[in-house]
C-alpha atoms as a PDB file:
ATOM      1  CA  UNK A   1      23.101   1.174  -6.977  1.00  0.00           C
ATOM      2  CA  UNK A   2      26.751   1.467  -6.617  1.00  0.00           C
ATOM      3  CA  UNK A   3      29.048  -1.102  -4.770  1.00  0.00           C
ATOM      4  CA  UNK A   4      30.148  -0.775  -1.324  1.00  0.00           C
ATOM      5  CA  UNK A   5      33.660   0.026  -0.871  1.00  0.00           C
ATOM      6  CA  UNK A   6      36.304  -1.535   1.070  1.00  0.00           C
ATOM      7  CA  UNK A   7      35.916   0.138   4.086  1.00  0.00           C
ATOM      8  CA  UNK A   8      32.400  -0.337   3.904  1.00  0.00           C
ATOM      9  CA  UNK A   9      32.996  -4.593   3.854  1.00  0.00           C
ATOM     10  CA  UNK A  10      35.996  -4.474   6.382  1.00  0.00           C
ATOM     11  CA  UNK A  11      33.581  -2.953   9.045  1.00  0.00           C
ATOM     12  CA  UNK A  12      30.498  -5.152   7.999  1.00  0.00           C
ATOM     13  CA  UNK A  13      32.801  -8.687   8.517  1.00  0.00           C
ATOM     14  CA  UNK A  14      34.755  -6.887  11.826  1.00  0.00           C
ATOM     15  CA  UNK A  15      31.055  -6.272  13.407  1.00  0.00           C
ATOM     16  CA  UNK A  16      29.957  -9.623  12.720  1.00  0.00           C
ATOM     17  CA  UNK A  17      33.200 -11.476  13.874  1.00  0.00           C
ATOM     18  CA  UNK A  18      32.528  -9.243  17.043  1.00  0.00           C
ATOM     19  CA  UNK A  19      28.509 -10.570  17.264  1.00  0.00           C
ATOM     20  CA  UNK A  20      29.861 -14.046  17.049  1.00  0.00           C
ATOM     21  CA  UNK A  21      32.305 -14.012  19.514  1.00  0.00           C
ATOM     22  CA  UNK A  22      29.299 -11.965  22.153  1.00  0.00           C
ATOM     23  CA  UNK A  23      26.885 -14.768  21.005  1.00  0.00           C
ATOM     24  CA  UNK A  24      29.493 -17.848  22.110  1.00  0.00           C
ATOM     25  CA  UNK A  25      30.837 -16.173  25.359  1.00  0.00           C
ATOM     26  CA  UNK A  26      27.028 -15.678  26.173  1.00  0.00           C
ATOM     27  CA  UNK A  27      26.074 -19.144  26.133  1.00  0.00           C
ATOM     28  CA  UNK A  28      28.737 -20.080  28.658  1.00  0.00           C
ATOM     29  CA  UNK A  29      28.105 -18.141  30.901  1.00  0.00           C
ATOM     30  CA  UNK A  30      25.918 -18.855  33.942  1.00  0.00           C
ATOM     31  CA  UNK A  31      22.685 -16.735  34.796  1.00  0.00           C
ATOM     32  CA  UNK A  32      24.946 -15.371  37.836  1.00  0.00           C
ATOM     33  CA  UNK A  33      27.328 -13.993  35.237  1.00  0.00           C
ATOM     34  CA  UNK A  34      30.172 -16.625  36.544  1.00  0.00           C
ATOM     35  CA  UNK A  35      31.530 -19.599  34.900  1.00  0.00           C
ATOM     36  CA  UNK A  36      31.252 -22.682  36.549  1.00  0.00           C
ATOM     37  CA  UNK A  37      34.988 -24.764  37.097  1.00  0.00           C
ATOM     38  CA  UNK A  38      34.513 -28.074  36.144  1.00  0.00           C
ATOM     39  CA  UNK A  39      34.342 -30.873  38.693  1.00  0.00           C
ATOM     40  CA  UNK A  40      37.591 -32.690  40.272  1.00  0.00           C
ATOM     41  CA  UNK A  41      38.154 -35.988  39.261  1.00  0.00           C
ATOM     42  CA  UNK A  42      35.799 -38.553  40.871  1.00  0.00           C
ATOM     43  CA  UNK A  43      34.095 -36.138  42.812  1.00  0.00           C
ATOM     44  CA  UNK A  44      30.130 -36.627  42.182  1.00  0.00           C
ATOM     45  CA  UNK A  45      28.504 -33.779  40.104  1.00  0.00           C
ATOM     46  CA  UNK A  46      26.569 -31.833  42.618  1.00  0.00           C
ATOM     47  CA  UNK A  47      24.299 -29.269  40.100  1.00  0.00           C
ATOM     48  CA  UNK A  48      21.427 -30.481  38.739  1.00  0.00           C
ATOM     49  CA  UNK A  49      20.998 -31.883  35.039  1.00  0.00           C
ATOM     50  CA  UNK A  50      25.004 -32.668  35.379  1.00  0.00           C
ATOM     51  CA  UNK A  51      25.692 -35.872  33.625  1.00  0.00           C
ATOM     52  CA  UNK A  52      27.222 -38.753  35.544  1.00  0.00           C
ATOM     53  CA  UNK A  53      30.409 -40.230  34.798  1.00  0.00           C
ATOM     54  CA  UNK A  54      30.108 -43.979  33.881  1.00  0.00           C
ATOM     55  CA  UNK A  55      32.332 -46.416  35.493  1.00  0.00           C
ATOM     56  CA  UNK A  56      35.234 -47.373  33.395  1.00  0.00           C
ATOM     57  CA  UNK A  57      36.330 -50.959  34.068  1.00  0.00           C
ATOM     58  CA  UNK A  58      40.138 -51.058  33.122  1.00  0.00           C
ATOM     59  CA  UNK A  59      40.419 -54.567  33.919  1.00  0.00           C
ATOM     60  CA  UNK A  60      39.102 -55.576  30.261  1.00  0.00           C
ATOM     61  CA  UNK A  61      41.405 -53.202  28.703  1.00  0.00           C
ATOM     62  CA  UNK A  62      44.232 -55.400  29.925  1.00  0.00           C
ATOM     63  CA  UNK A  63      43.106 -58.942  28.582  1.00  0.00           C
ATOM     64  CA  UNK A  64      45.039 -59.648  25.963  1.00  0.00           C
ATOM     65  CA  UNK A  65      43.248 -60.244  22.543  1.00  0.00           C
ATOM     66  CA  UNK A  66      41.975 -63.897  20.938  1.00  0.00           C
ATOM     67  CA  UNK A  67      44.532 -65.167  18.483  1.00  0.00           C
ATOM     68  CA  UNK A  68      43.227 -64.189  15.069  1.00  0.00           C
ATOM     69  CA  UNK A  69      42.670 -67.380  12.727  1.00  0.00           C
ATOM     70  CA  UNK A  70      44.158 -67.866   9.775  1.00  0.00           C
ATOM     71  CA  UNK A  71      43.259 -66.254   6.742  1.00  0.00           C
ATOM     72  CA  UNK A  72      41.690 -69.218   3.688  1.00  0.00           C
ATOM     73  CA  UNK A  73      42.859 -66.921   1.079  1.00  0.00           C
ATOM     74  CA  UNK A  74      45.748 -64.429   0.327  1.00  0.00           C
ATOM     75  CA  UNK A  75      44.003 -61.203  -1.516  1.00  0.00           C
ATOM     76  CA  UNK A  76      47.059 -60.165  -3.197  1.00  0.00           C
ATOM     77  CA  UNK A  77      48.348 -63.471  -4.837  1.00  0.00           C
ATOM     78  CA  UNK A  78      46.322 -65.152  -7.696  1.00  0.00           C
ATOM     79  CA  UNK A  79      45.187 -68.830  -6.870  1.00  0.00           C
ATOM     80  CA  UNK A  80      42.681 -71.249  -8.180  1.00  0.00           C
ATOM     81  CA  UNK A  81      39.665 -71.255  -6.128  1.00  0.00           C
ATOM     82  CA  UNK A  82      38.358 -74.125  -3.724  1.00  0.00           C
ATOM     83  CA  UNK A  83      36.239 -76.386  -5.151  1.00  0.00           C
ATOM     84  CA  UNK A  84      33.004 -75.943  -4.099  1.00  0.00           C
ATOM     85  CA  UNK A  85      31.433 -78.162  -0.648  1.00  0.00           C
ATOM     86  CA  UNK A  86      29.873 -80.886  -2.835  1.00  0.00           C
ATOM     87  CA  UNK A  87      25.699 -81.089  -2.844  1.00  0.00           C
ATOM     88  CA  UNK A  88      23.815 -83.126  -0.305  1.00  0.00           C
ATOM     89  CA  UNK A  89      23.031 -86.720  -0.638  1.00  0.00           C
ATOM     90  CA  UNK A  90      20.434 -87.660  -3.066  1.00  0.00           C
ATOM     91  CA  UNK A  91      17.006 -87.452  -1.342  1.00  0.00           C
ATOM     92  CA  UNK A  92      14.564 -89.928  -2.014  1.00  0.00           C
ATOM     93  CA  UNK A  93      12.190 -88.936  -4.788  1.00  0.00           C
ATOM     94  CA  UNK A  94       8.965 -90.350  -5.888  1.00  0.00           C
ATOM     95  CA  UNK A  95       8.905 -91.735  -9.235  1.00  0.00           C
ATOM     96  CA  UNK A  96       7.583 -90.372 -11.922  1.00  0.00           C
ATOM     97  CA  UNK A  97       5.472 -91.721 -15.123  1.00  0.00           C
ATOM     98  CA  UNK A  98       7.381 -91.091 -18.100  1.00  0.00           C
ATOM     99  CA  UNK A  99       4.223 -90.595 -21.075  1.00  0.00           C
ATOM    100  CA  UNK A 100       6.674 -90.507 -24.381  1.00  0.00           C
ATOM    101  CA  UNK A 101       9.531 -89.360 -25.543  1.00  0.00           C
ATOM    102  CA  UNK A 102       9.858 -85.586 -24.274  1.00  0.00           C
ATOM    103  CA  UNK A 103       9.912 -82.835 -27.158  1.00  0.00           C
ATOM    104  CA  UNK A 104      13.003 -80.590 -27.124  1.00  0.00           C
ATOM    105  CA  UNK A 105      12.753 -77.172 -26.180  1.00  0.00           C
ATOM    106  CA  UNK A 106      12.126 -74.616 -29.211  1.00  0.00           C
ATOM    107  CA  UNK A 107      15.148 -73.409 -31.023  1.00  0.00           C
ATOM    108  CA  UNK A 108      14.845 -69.537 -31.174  1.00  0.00           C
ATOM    109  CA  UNK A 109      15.209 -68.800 -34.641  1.00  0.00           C
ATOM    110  CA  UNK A 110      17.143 -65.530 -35.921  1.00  0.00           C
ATOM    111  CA  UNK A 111      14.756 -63.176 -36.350  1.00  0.00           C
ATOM    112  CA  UNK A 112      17.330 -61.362 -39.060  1.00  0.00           C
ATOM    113  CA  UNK A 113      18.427 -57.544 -38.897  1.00  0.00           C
ATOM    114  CA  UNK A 114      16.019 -54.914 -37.027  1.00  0.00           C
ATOM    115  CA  UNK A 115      13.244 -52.906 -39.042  1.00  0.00           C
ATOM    116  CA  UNK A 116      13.966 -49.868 -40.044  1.00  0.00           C
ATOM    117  CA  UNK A 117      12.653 -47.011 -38.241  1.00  0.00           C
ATOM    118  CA  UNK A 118       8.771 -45.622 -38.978  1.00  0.00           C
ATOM    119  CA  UNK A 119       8.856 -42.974 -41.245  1.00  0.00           C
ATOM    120  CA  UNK A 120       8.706 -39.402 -39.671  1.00  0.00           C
ATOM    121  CA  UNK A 121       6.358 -37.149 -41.944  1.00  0.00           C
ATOM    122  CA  UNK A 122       2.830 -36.699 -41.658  1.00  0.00           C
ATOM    123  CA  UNK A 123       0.351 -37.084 -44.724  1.00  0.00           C
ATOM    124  CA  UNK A 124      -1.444 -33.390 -44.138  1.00  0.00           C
ATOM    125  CA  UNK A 125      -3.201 -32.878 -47.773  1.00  0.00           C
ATOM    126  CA  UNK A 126      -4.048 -33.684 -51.034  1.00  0.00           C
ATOM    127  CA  UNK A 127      -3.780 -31.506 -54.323  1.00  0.00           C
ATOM    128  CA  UNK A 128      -5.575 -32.560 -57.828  1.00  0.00           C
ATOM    129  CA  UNK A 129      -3.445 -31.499 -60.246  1.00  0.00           C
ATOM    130  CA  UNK A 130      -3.998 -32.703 -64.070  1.00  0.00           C
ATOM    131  CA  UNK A 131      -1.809 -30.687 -65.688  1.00  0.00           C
ATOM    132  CA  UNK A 132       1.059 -32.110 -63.288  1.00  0.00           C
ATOM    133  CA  UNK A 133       0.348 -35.887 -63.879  1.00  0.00           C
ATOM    134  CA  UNK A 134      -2.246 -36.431 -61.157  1.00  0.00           C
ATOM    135  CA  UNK A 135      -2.716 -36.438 -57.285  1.00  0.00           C
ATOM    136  CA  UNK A 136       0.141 -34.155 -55.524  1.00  0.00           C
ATOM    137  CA  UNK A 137       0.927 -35.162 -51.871  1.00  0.00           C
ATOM    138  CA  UNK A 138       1.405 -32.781 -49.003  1.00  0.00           C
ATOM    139  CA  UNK A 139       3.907 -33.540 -46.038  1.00  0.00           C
ATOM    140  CA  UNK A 140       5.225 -32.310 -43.414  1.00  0.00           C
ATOM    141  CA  UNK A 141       7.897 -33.510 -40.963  1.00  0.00           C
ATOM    142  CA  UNK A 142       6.579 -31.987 -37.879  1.00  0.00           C
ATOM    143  CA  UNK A 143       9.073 -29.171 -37.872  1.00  0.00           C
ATOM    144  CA  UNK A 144       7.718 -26.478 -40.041  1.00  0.00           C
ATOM    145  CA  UNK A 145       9.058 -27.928 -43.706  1.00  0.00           C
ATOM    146  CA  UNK A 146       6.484 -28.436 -45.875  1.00  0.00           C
ATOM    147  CA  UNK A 147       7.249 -30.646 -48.713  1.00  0.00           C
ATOM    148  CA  UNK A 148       5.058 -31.658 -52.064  1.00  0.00           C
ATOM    149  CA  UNK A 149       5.268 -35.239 -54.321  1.00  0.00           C
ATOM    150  CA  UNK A 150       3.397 -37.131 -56.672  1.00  0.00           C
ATOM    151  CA  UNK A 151       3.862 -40.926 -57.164  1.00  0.00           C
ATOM    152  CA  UNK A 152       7.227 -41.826 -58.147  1.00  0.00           C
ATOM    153  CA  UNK A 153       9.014 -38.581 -56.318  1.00  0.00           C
ATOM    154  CA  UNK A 154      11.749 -38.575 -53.730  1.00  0.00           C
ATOM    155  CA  UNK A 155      11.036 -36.634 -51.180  1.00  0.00           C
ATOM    156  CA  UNK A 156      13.673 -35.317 -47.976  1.00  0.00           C
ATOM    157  CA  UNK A 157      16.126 -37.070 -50.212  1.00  0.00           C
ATOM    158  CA  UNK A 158      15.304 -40.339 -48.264  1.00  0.00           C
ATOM    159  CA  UNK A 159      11.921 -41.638 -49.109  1.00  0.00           C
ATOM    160  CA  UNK A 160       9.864 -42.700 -52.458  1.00  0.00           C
ATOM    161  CA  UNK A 161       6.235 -42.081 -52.817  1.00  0.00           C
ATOM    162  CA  UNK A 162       5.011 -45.142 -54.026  1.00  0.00           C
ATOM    163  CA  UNK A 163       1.153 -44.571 -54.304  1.00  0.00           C
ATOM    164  CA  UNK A 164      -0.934 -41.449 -53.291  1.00  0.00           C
ATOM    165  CA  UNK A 165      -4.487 -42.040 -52.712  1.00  0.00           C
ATOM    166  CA  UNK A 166      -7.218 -39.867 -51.629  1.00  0.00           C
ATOM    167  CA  UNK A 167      -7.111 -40.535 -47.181  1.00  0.00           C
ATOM    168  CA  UNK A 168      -3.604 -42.037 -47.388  1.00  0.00           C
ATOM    169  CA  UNK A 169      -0.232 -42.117 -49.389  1.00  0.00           C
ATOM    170  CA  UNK A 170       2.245 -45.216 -49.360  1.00  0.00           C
ATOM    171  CA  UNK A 171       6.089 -44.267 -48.991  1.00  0.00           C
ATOM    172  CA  UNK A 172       9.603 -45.913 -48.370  1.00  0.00           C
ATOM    173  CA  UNK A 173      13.001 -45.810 -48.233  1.00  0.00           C
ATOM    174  CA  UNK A 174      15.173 -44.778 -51.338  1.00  0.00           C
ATOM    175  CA  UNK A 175      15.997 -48.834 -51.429  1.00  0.00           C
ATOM    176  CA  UNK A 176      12.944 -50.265 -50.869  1.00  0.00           C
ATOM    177  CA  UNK A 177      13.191 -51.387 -47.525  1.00  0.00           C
ATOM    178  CA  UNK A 178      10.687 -49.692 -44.815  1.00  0.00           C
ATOM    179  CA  UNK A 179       7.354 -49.824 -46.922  1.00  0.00           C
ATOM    180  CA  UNK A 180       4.668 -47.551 -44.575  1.00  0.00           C
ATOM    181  CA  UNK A 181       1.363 -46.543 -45.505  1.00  0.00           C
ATOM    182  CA  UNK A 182       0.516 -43.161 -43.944  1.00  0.00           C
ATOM    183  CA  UNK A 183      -3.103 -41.975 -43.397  1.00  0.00           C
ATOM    184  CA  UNK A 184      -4.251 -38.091 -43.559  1.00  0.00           C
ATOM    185  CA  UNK A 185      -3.814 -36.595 -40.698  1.00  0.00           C
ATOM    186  CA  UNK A 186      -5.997 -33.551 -39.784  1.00  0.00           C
ATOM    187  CA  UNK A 187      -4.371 -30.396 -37.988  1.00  0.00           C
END
């Protein structure tokens, strides 16, 4: 497919400038092919589906404005604020029993920094090894990387294994914070 050419686009735009201007003159024109003049000034409109002309009352044009109050405030000069109106009266309330002394509201005690977060690596199998020192651990971290460790390893270079077990294996962070057990997880 090639592209069209200059020519080619100057001729398109020309024919459609041209269409445009047919289409706009068409819709003012009248089905007799003449335009109709528009109406003198307060004459009534005498074709049908004309719209009339409302009456335009002059007179409250010339009243002069209300005065315009005051402004409370000036927006561009810093100023204390009014005091607020002051509350209604006291109303009349019924009295009340008082039982006891009243117990003060619970203090909300510091609940100390947040937990770190869950551990992302999923316990997917279990090797026997003897020869190795026991039970080897399979994990993976959900993104394709398989990695392997027996009690006491680091694995990802961020969590311990701490126990391995035959459904789960418990693991942490390097310093002991974080402690999760993680169950076997079939694929």
């Amino acid at each position: 497919m090639t592209l069209p050419s200059r020519r080619t686009l100057a001729i398109g735009g020309v024919s459609a400038a041209l269409l445009v201007a047919v289409m706009m003159g068409r819709d003012t024109d009248e089905p007799g092919g003449t335009t109709a003049a528009p109406a003198p000034r307060g004459a009534s409109p005498a074709a049908p589906g004309a719209v009339p002309v409302a009456d335009v009352k002059l007179e409250l044009l010339q009243r002069t404005p209300p005065a315009l109050e005051d402004a409370e405030r000036n927006l561009f000069r810093f100023q204390a604020r009014p005091a607020p109106a002051p509350p209604p009266g006291p109303r009349a309330q019924p009295p009340t029993a008082t039982v006891g002394p009243v117990a003060p509201p619970p203090v909300a005690v510091p609940s100390g920094p947040p937990p770190p977060p869950p551990i992302p690596v999923r316990f997917i199998g279990l090797v026997d090894a003897p020869t190795q020192g026991g039970r080897i651990a399979i994990f993976s971290d959900g993104r394709g990387t398989v990695v392997y460790g027996k009690e006491g390893d680091i694995i990802e270079g961020r969590y311990k294994v701490l126990k391995v077990s035959p459904d789960a294996a418990e693991l942490a962070y390097i310093d002991g914070r974080g402690r999760q057990t993680i169950r076997i997880s079939g694929q």
